[in-house]
Protein backbone atom coordinates (compact mmCIF):
# COMPACT_ATOMS: atom_id res chain seq x y z
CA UNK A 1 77.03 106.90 78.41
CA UNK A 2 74.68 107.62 81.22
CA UNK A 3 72.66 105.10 83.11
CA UNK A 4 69.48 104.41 80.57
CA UNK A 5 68.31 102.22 77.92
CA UNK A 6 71.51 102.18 75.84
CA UNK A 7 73.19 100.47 78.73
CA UNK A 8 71.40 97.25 78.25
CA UNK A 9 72.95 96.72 74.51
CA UNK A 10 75.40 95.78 76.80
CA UNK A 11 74.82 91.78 77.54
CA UNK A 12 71.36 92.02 76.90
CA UNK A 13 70.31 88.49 78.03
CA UNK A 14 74.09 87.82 79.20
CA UNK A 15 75.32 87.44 81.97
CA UNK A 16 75.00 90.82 82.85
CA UNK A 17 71.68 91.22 82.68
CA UNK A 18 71.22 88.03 84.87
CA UNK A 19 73.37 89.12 87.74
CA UNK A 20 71.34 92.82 87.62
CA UNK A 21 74.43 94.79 86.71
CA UNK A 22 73.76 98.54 85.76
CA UNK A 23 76.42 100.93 83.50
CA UNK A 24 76.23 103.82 84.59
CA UNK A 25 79.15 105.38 82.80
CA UNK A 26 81.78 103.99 80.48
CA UNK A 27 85.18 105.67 78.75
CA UNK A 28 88.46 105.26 77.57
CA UNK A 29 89.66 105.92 81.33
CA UNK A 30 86.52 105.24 83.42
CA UNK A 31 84.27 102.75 83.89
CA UNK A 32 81.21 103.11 86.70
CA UNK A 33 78.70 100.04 87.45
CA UNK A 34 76.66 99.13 90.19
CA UNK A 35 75.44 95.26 91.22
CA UNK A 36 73.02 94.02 93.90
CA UNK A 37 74.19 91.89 96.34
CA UNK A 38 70.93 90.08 96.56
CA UNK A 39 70.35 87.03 93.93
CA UNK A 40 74.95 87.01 93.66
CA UNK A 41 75.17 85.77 97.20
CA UNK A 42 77.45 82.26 98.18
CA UNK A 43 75.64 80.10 100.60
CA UNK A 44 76.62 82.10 103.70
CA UNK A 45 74.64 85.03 102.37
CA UNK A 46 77.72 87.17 101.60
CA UNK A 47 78.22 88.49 98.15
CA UNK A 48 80.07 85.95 96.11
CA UNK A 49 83.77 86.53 95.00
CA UNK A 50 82.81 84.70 91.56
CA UNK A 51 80.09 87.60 91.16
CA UNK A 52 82.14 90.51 91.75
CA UNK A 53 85.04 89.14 89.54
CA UNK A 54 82.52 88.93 86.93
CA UNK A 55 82.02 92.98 87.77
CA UNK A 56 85.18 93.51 87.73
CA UNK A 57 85.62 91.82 84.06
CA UNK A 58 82.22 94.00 82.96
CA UNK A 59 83.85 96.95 84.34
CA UNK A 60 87.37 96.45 82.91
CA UNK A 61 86.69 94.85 79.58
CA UNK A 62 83.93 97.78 78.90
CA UNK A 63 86.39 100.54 79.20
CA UNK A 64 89.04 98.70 77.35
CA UNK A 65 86.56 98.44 75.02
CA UNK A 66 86.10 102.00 74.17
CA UNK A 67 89.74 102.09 74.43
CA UNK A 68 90.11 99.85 71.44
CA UNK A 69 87.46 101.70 69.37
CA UNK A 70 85.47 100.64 66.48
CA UNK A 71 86.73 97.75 64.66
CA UNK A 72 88.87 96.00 67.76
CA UNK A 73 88.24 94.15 70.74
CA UNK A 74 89.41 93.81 74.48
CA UNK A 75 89.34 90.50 76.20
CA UNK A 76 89.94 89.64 79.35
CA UNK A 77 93.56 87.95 79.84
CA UNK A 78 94.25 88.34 83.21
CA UNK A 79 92.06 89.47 86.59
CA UNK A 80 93.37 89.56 90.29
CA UNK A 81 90.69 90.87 93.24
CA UNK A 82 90.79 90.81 96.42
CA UNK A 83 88.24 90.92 99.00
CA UNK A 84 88.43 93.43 102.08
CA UNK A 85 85.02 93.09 103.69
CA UNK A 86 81.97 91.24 103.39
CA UNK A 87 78.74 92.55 101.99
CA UNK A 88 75.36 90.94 102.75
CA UNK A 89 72.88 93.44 101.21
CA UNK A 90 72.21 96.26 99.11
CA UNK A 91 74.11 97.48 96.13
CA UNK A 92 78.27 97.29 95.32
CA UNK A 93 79.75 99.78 93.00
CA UNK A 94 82.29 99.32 91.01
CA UNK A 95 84.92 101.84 89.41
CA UNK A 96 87.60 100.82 86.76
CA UNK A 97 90.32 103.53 86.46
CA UNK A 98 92.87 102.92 83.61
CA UNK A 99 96.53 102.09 84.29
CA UNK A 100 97.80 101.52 81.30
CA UNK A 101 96.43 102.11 77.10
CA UNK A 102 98.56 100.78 74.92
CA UNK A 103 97.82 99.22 71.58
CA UNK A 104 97.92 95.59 72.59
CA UNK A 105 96.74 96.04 75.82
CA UNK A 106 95.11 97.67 78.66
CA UNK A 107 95.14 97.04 82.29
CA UNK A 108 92.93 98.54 85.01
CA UNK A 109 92.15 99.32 88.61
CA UNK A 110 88.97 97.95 89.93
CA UNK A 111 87.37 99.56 93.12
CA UNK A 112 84.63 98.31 94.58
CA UNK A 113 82.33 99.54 97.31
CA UNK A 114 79.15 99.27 99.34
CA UNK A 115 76.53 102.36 100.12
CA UNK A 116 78.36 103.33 102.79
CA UNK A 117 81.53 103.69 100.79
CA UNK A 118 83.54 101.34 102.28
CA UNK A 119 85.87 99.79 99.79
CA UNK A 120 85.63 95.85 99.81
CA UNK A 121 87.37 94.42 96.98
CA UNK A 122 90.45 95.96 94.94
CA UNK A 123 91.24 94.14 91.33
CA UNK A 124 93.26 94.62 88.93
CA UNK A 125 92.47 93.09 85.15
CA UNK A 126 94.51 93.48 81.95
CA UNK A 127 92.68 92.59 78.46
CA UNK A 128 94.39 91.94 75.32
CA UNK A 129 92.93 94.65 72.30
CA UNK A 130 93.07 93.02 68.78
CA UNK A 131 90.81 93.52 65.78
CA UNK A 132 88.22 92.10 65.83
C-alpha cells in the first residue's frame, strides 16, 4: 500500500484520523507512517509520549495485521517506548520492523524519527493474532 486514498480505510474517523496519522506503507514485515507533531503536543509543546505510543500501536498492530491475513486479527497485548529526544514541530516517522511471526503472535520494532532523522523514540509492541 502506498500513501493514497486506500490508507484512510484505515481508522477513518478513529483515532487515527484525529491525530493526522498517514500510512504510507504496510506488510507482513514493514510498516511506514508519518504523524505531525502539531495538534499531539503535552502542555510544554513537546510531542506527547501518549501520541507516539498510539503510533507505535498503528504502526505495529497494522503490520501484524497483514501478518494474520484475512479472517484473523492482531491486537495489541503489550507496548514498551522510550523517548530519546524531544520534538516540538514538524512531522515524526515511524517504522515497525518485524521481530518475530508466529501464529499466535507477533512482536515488533518501532523506530521513530524527526525530518532530520534523528531517532527519538524506540518501542517495542507484541499483539496477540486470533480469528477474528
Amino acid at each position: 500500500m502506498t500513501d493514497s486514498e486506500e490508507a484512510y480505510t484505515y481508522g477513518s474517523g478513529g483515532l487515527i484520523s484525529r491525530m493526522g496519522i498517514r500510512i504510507i506503507e504496510v506488510t507482513a514485515d514493514r510498516c511506514v507512517a508519518t504523524m505531525p507533531v502539531e495538534g499531539n503536543t503535552q502542555p510544554y509543546g513537546l510531542l506527547h509520549g501518549g501520541a507516539s505510543a498510539a503510533l507505535a500501536e498503528t504502526v505495529g498492530s497494522l503490520a501484524a495485521m497483514a501478518h494474520a491475513g484475512e479472517g484473523r486479527i492482531a491486537v495489541g497485548v503489550d507496548l514498551s517506548i522510550t523517548h530519546h529526544a524531544a520534538v516540538r514541530s514538524g512531522m515524526v516517522t515511524a517504522v515497525a520492523t518485524a521481530l518475530h511471526r508466529g501464529r499466535s503472535a507477533a512482536t515488533y520494532d518501532v523506530a521513530f524519527s524527526d525530518e532530520q532523522g534523528t531517532r527519538t523514540a524506540t518501542a517495542r509492541l507484541t499483539c496477540f493474532i486470533r480469528n477474528a
